[in-house]
PDB file of N, CA and C in Angstrom:
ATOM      1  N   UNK A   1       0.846  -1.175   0.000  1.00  0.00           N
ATOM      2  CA  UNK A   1       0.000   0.000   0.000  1.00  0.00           C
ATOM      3  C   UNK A   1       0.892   1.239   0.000  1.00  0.00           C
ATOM      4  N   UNK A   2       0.662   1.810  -1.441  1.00  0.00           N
ATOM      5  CA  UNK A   2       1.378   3.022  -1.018  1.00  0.00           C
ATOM      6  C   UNK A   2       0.748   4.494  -0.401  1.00  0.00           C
ATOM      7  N   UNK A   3       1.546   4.833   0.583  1.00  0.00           N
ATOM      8  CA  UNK A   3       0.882   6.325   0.922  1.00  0.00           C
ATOM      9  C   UNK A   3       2.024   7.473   0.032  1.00  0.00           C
ATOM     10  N   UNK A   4       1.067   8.616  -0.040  1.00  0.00           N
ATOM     11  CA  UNK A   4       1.591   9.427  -0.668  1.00  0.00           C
ATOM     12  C   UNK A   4       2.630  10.582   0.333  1.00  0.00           C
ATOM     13  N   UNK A   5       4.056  11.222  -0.155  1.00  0.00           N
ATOM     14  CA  UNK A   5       4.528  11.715   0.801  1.00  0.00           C
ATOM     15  C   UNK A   5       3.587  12.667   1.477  1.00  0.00           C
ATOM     16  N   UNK A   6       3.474  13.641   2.442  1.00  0.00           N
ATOM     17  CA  UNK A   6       2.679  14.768   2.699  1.00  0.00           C
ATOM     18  C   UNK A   6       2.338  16.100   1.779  1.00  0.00           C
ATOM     19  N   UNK A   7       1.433  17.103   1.692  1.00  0.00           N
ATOM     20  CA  UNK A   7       1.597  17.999   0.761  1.00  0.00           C
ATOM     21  C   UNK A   7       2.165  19.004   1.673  1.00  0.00           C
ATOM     22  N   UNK A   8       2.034  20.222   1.302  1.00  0.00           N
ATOM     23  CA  UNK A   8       3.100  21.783   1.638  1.00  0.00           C
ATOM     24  C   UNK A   8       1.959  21.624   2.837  1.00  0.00           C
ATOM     25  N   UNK A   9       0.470  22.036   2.529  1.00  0.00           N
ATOM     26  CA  UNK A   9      -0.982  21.909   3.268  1.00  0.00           C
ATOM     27  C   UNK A   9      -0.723  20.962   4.906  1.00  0.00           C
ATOM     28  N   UNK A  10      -0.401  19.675   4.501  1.00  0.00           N
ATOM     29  CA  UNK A  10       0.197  19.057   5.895  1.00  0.00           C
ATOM     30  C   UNK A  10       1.266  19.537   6.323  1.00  0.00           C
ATOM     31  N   UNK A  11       2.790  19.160   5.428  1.00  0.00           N
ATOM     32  CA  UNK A  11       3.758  20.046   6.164  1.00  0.00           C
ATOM     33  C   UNK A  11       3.637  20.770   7.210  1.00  0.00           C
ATOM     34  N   UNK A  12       2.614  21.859   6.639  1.00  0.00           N
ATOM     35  CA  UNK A  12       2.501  23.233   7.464  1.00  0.00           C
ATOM     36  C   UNK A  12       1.504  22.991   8.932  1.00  0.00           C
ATOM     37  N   UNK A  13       0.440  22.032   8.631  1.00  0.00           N
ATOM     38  CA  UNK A  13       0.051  21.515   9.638  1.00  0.00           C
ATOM     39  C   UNK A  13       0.806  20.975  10.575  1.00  0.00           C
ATOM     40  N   UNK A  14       1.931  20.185  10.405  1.00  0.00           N
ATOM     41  CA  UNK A  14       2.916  19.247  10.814  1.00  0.00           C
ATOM     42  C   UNK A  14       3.435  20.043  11.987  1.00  0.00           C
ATOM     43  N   UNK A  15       3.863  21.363  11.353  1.00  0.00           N
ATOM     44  CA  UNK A  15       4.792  22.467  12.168  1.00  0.00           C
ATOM     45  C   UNK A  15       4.002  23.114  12.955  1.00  0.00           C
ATOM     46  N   UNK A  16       2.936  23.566  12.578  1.00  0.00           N
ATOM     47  CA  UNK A  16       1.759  23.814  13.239  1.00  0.00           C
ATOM     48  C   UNK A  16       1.788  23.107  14.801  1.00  0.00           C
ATOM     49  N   UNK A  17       1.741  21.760  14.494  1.00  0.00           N
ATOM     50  CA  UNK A  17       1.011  21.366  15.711  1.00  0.00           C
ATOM     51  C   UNK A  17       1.836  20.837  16.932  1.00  0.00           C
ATOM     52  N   UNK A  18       2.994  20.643  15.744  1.00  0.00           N
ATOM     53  CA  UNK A  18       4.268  20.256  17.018  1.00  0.00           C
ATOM     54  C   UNK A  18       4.758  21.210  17.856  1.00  0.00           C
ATOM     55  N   UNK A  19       4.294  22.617  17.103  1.00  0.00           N
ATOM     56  CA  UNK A  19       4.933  23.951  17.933  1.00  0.00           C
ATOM     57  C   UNK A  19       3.701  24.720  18.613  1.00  0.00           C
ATOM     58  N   UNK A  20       2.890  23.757  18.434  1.00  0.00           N
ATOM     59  CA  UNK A  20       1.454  24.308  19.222  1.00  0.00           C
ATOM     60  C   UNK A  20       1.796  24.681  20.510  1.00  0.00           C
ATOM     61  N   UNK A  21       1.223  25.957  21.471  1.00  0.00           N
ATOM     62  CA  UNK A  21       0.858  26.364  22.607  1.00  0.00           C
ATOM     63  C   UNK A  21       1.064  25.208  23.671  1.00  0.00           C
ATOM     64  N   UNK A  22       0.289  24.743  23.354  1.00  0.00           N
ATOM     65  CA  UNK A  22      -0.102  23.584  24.037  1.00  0.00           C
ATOM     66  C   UNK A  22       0.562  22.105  24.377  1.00  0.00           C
ATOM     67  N   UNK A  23       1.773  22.131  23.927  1.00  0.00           N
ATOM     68  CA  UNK A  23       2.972  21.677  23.757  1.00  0.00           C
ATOM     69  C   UNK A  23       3.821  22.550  24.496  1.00  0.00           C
ATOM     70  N   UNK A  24       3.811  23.337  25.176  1.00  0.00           N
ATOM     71  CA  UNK A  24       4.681  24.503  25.568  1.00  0.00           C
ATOM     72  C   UNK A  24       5.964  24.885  24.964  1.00  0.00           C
ATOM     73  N   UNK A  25       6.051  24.496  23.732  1.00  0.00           N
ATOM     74  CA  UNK A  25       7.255  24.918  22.629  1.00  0.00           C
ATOM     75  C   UNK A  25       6.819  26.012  22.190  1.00  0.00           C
ATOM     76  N   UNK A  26       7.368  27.179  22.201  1.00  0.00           N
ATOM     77  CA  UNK A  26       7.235  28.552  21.649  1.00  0.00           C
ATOM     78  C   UNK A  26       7.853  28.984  20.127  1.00  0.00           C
ATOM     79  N   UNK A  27       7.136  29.909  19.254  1.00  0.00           N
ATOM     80  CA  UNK A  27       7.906  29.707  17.955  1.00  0.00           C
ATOM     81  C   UNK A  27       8.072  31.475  17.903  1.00  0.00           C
ATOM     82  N   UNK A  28       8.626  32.185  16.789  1.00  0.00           N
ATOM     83  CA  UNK A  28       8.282  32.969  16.280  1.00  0.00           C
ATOM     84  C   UNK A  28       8.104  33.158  14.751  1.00  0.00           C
ATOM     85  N   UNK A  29       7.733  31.765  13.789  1.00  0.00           N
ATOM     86  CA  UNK A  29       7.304  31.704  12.772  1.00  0.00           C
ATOM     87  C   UNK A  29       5.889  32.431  12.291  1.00  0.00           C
ATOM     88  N   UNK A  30       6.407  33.433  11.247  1.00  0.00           N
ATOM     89  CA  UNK A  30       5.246  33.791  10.544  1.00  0.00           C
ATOM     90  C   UNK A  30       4.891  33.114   9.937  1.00  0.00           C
ATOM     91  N   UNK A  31       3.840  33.493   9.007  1.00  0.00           N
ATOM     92  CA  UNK A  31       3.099  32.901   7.992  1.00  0.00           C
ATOM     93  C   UNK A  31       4.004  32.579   6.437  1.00  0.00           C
ATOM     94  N   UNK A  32       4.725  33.833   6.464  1.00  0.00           N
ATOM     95  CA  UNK A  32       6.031  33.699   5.305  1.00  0.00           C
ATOM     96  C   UNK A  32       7.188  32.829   5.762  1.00  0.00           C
ATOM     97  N   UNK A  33       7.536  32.596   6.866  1.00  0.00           N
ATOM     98  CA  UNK A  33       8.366  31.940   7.441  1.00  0.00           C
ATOM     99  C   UNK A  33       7.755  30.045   7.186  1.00  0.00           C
ATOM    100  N   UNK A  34       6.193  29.749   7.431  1.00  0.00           N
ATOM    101  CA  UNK A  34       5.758  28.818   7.398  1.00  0.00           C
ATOM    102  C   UNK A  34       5.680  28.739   5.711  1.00  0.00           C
ATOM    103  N   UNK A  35       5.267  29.491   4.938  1.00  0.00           N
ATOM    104  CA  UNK A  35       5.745  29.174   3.346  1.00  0.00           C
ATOM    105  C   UNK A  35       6.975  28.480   3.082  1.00  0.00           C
ATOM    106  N   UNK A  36       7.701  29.253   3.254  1.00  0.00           N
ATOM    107  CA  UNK A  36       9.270  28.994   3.280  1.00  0.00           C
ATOM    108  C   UNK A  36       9.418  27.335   3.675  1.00  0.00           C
ATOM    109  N   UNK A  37       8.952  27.524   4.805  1.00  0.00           N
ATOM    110  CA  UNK A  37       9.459  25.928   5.786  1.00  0.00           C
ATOM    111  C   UNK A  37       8.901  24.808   4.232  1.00  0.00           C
ATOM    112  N   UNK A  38       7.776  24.861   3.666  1.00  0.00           N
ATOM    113  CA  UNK A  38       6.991  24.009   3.643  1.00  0.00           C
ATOM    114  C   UNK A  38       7.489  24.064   2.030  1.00  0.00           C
ATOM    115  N   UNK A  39       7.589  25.081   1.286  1.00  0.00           N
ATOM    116  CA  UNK A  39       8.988  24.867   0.331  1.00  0.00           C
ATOM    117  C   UNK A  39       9.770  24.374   0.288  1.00  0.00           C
ATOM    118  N   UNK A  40      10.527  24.127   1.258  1.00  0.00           N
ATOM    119  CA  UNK A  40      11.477  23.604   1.076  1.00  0.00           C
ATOM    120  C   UNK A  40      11.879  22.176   1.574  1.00  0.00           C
ATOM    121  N   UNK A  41      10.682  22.090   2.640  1.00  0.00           N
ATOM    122  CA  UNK A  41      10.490  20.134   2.632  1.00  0.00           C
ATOM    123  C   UNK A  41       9.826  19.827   1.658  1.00  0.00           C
ATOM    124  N   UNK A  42       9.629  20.027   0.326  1.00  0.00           N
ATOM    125  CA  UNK A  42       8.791  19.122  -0.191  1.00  0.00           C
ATOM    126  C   UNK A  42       9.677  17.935  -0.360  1.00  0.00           C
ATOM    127  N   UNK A  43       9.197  16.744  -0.508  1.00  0.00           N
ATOM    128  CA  UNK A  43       9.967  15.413  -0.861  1.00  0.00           C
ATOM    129  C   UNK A  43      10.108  14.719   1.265  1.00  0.00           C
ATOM    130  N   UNK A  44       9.680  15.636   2.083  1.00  0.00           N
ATOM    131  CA  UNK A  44       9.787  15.015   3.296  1.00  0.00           C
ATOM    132  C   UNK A  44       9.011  14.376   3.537  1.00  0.00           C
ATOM    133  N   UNK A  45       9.125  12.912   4.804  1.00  0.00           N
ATOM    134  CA  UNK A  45       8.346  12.182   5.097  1.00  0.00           C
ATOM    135  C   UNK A  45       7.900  13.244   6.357  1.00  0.00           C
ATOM    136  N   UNK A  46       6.418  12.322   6.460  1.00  0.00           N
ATOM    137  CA  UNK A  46       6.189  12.472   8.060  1.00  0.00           C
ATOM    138  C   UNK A  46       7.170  12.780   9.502  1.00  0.00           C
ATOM    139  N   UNK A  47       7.589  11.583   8.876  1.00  0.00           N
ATOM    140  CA  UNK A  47       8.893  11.410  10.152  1.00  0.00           C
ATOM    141  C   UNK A  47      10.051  12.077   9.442  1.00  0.00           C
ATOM    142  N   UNK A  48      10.484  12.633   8.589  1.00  0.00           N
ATOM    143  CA  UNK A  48      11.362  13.629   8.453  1.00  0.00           C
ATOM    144  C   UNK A  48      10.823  14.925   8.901  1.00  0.00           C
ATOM    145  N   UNK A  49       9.985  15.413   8.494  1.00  0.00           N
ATOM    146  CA  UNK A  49       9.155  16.453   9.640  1.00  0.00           C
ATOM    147  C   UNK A  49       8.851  16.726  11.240  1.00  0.00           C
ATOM    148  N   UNK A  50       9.205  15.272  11.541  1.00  0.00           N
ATOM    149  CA  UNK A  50       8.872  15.737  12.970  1.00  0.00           C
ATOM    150  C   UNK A  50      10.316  15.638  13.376  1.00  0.00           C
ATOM    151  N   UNK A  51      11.690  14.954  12.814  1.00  0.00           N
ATOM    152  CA  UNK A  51      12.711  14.805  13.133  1.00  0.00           C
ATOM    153  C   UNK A  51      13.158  16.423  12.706  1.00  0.00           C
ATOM    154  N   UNK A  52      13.013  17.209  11.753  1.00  0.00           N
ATOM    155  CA  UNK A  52      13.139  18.138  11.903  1.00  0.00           C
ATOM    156  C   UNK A  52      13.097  19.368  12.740  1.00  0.00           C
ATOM    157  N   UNK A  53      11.709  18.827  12.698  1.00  0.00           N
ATOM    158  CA  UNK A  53      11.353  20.148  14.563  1.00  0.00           C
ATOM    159  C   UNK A  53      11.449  19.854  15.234  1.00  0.00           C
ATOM    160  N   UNK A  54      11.955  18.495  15.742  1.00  0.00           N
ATOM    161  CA  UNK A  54      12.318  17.834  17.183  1.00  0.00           C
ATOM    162  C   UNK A  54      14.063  18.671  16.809  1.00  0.00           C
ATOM    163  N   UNK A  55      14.625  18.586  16.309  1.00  0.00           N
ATOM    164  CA  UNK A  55      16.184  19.297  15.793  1.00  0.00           C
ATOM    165  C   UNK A  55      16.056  21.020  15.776  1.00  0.00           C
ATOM    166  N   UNK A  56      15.181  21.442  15.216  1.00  0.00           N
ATOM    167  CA  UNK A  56      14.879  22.859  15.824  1.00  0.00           C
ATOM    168  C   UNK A  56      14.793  23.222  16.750  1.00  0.00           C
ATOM    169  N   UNK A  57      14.062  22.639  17.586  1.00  0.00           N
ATOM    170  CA  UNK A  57      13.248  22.585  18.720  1.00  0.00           C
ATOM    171  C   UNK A  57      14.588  22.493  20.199  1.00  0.00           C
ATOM    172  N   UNK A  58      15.718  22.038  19.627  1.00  0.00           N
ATOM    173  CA  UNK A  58      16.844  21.740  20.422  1.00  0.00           C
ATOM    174  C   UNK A  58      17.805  22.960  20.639  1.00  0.00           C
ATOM    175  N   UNK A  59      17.566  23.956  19.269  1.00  0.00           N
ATOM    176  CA  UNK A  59      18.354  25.126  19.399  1.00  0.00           C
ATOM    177  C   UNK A  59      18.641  25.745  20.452  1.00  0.00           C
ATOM    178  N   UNK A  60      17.581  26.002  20.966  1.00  0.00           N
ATOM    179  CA  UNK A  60      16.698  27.225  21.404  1.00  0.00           C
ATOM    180  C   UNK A  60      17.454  26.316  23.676  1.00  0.00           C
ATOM    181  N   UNK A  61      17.567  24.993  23.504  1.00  0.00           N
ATOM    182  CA  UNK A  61      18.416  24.234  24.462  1.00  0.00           C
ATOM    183  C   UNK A  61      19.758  24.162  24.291  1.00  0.00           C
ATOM    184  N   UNK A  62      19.925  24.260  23.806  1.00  0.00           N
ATOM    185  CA  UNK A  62      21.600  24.201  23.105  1.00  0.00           C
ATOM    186  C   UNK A  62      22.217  25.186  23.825  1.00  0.00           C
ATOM    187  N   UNK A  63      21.725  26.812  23.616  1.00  0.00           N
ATOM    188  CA  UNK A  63      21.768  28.014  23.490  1.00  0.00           C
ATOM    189  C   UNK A  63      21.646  28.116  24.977  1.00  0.00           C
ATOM    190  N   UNK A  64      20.977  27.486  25.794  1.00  0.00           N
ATOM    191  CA  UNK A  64      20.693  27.814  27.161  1.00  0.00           C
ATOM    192  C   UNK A  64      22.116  27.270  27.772  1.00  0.00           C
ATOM    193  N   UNK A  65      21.927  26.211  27.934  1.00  0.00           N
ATOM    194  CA  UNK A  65      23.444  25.655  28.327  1.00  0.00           C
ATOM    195  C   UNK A  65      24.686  25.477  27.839  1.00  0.00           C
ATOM    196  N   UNK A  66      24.873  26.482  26.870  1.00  0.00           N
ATOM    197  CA  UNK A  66      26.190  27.155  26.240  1.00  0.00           C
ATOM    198  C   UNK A  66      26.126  28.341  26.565  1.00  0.00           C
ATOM    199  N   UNK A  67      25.240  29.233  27.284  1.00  0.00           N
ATOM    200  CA  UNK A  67      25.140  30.441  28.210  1.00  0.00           C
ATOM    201  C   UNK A  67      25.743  29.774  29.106  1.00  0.00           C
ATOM    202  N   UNK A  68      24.788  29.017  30.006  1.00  0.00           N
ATOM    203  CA  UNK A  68      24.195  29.163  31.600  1.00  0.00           C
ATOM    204  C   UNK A  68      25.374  27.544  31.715  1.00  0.00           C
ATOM    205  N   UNK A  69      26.408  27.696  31.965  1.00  0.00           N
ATOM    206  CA  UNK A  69      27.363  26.532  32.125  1.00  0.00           C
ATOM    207  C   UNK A  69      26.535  25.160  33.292  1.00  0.00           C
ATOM    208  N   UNK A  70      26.238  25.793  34.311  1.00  0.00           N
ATOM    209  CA  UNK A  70      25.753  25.545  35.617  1.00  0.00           C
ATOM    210  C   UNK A  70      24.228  25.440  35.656  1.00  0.00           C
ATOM    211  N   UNK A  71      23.383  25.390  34.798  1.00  0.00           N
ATOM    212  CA  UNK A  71      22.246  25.141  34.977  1.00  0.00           C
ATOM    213  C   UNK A  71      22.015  23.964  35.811  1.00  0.00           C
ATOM    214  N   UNK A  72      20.643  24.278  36.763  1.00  0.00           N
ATOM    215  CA  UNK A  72      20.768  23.394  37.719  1.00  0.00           C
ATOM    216  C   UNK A  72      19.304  23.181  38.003  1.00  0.00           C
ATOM    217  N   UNK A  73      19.157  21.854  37.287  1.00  0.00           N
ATOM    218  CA  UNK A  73      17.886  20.887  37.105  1.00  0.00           C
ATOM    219  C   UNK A  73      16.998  21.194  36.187  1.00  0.00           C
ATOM    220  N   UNK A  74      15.679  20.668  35.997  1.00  0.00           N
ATOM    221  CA  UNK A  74      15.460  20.484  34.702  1.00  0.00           C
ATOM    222  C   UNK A  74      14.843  22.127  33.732  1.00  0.00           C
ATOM    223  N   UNK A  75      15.154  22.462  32.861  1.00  0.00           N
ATOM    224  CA  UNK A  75      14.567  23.721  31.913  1.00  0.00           C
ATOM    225  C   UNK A  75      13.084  23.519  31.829  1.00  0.00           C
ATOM    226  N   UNK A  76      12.409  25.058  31.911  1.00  0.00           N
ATOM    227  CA  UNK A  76      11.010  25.078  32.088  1.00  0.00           C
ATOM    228  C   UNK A  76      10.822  25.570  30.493  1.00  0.00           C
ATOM    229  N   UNK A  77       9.755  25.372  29.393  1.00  0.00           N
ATOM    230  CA  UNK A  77       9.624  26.002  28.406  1.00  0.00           C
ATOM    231  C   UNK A  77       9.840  27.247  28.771  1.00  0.00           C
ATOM    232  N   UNK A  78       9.239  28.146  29.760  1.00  0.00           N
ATOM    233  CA  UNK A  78       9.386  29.566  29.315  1.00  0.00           C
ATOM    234  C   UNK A  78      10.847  30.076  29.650  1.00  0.00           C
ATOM    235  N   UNK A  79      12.302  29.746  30.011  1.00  0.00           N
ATOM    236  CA  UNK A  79      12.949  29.814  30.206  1.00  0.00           C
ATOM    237  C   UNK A  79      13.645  30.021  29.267  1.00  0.00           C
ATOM    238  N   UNK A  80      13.254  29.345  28.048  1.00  0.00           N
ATOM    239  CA  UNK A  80      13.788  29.273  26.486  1.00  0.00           C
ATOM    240  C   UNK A  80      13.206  30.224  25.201  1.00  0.00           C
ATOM    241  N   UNK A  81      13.887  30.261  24.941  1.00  0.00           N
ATOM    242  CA  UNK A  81      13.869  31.578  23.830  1.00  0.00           C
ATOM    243  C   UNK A  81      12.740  30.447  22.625  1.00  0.00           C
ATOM    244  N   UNK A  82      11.825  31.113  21.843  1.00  0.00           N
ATOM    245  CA  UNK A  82      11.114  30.626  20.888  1.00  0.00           C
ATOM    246  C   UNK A  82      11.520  30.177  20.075  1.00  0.00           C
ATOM    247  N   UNK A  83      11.024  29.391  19.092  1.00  0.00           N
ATOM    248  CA  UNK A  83      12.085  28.911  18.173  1.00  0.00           C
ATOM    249  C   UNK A  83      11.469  30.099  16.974  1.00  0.00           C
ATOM    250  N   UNK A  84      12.864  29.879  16.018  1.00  0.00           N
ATOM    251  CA  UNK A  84      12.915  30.920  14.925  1.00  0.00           C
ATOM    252  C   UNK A  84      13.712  30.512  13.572  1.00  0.00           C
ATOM    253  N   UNK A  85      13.021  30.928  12.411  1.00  0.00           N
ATOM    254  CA  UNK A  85      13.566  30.028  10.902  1.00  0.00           C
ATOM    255  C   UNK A  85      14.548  30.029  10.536  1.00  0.00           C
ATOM    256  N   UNK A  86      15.831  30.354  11.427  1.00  0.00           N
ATOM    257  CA  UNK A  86      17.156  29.878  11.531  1.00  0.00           C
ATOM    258  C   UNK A  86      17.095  28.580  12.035  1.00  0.00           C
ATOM    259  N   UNK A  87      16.395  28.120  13.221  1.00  0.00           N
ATOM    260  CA  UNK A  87      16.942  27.254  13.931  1.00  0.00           C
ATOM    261  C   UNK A  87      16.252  26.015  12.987  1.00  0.00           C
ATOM    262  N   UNK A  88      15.318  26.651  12.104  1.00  0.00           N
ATOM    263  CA  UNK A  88      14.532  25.114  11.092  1.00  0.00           C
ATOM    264  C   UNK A  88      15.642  24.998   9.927  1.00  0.00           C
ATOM    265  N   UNK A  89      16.437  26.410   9.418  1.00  0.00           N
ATOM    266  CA  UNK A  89      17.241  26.414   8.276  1.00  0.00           C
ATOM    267  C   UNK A  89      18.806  25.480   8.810  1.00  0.00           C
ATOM    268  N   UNK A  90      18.905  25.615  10.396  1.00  0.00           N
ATOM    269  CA  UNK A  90      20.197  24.831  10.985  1.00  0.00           C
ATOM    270  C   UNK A  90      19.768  23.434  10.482  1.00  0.00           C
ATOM    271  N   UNK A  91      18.679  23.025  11.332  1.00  0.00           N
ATOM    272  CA  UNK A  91      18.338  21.368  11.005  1.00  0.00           C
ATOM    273  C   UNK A  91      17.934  21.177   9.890  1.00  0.00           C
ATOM    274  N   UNK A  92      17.589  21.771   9.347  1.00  0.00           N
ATOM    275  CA  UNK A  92      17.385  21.090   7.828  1.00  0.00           C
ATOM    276  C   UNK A  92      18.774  20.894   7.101  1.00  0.00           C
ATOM    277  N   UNK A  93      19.700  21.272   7.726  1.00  0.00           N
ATOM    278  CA  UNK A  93      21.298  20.864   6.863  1.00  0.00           C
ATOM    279  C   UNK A  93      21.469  19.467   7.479  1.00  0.00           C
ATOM    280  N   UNK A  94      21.149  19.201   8.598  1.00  0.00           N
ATOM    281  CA  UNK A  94      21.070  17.542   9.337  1.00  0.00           C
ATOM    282  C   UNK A  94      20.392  16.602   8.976  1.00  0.00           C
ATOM    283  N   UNK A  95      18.761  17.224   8.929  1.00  0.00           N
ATOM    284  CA  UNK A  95      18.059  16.233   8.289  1.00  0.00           C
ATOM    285  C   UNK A  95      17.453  16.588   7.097  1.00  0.00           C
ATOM    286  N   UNK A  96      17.682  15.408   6.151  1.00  0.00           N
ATOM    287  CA  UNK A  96      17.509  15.100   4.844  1.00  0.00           C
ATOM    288  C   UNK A  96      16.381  14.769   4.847  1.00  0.00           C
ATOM    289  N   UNK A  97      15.742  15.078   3.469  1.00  0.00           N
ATOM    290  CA  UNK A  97      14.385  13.607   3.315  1.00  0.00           C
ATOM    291  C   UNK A  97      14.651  12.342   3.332  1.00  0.00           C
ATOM    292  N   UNK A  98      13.964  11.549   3.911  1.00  0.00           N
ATOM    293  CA  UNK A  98      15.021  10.163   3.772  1.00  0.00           C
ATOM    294  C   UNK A  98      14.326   9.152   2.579  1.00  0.00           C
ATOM    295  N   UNK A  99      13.410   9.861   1.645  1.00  0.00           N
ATOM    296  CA  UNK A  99      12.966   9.190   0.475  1.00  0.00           C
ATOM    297  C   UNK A  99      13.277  10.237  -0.879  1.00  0.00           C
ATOM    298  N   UNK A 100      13.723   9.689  -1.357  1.00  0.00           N
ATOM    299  CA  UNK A 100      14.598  10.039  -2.882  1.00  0.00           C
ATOM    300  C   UNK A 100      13.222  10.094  -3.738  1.00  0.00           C
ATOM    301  N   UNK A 101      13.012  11.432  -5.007  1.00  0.00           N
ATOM    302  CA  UNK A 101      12.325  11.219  -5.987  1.00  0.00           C
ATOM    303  C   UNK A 101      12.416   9.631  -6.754  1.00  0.00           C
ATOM    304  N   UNK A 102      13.093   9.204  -6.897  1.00  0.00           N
ATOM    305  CA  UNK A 102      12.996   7.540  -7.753  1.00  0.00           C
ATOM    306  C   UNK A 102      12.299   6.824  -6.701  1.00  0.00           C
ATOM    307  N   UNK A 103      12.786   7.134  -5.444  1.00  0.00           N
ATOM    308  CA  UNK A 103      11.106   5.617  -4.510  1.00  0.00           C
ATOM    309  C   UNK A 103      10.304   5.900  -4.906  1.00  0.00           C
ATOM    310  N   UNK A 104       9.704   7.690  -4.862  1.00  0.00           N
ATOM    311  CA  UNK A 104       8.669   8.008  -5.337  1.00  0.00           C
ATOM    312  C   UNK A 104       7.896   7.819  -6.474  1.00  0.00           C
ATOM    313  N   UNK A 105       8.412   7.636  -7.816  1.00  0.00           N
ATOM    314  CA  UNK A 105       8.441   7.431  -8.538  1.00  0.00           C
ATOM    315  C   UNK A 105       7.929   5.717  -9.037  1.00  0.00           C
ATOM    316  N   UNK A 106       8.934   4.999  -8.504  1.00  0.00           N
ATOM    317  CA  UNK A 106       8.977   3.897  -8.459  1.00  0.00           C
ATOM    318  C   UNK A 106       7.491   3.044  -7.641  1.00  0.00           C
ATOM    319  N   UNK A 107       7.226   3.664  -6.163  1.00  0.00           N
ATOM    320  CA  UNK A 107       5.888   3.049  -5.751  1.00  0.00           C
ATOM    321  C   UNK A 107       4.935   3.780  -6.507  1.00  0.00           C
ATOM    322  N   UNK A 108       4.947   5.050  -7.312  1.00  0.00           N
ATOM    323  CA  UNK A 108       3.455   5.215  -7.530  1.00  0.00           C
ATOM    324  C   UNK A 108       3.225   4.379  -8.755  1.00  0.00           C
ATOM    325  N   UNK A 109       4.667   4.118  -9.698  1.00  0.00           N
ATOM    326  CA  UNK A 109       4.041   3.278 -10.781  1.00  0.00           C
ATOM    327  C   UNK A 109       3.832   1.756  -9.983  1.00  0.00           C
ATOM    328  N   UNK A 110       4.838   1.293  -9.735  1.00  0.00           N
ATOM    329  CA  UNK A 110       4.114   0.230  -8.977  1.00  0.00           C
ATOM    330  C   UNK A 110       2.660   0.328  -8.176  1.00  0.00           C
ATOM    331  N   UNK A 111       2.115   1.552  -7.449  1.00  0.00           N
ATOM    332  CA  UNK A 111       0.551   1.432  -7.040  1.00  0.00           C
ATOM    333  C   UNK A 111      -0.594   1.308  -8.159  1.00  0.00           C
ATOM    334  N   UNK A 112       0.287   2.277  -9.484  1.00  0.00           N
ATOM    335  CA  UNK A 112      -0.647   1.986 -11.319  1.00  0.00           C
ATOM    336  C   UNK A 112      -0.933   0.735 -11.644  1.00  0.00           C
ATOM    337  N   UNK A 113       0.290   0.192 -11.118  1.00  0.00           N
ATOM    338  CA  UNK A 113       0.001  -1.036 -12.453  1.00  0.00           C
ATOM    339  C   UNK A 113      -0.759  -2.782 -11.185  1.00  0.00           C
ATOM    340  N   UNK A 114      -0.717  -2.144  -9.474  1.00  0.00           N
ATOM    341  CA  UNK A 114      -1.134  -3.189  -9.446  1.00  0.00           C
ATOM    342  C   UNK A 114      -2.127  -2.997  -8.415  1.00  0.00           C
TER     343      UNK A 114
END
C-alpha cells in the first residue's frame, strides 16, 4: 500500500502542531516563514518532519546551556527563547528527506500497475 509523501498543506500543519501552545514549545514563525518551511520540505516524510522540529526545537536548548554553564535541574519552556527560521534552516542541513524522488516514482508506478 502506497501512501503518498505529505503535501506543503500538511507540512505546514505538521509544524503547526508540534509547535502548538499547548505543547509549551514557543515559535516565532510567521506565515512567510511557514511558506518557506513548507517549500522547502517538499519530498519530506512524516517522520522527516517531525525529526526536523524535534532538531529545531533543540536550538533554542543548546543556546541555554552554552550560556548558563551551571544550569541546575530540569529547563522550564518559558525559560527558552522561541524557536525561529534559523533554527529550522540549521536542522534542515542535518536532516535530509530520507525518500529520494525515484522511490517516489517507483511506488506510484508500482501502485498503477497493481
Amino acid at each position: 500500500l502506497y501512501i503518498p509523501l505529505p503535501c506543503a498543506a500538511a507540512r505546514r500543519d505538521m509544524v503547526l502542531r508540534t509547535l502548538s501552545s499547548g505543547k509549551g514549545v514557543a515559535h516565532n514563525l510567521t506565515d512567510a516563514d511557514l511558506d518557506l518551511i513548507c517549500e522547502k520540505t517538499d519530498g519530506y516524510s512524516g517522520s522527516d518532519m517531525k525529526h526536523l522540529i524535534q532538531e529545531a526545537a533543540r536550538a533554542p536548548v543548546r543556546e541555554t546551556f552554552q550560556k548558563t554553564k551551571d544550569v541546575q535541574g530540569p529547563l522550564s519552556p518559558s525559560t527558552l527563547r522561541p524557536i525561529v527560521l534559523a533554527d529550522i534552516r540549521r536542522a534542515a542541513k542535518q536532516v535530509r528527506p530520507s525518500v529520494t524522488r525515484a522511490d517516489v516514482e517507483f511506488h506510484e508506478e508500482w501502485n498503477k500497475n497493481h
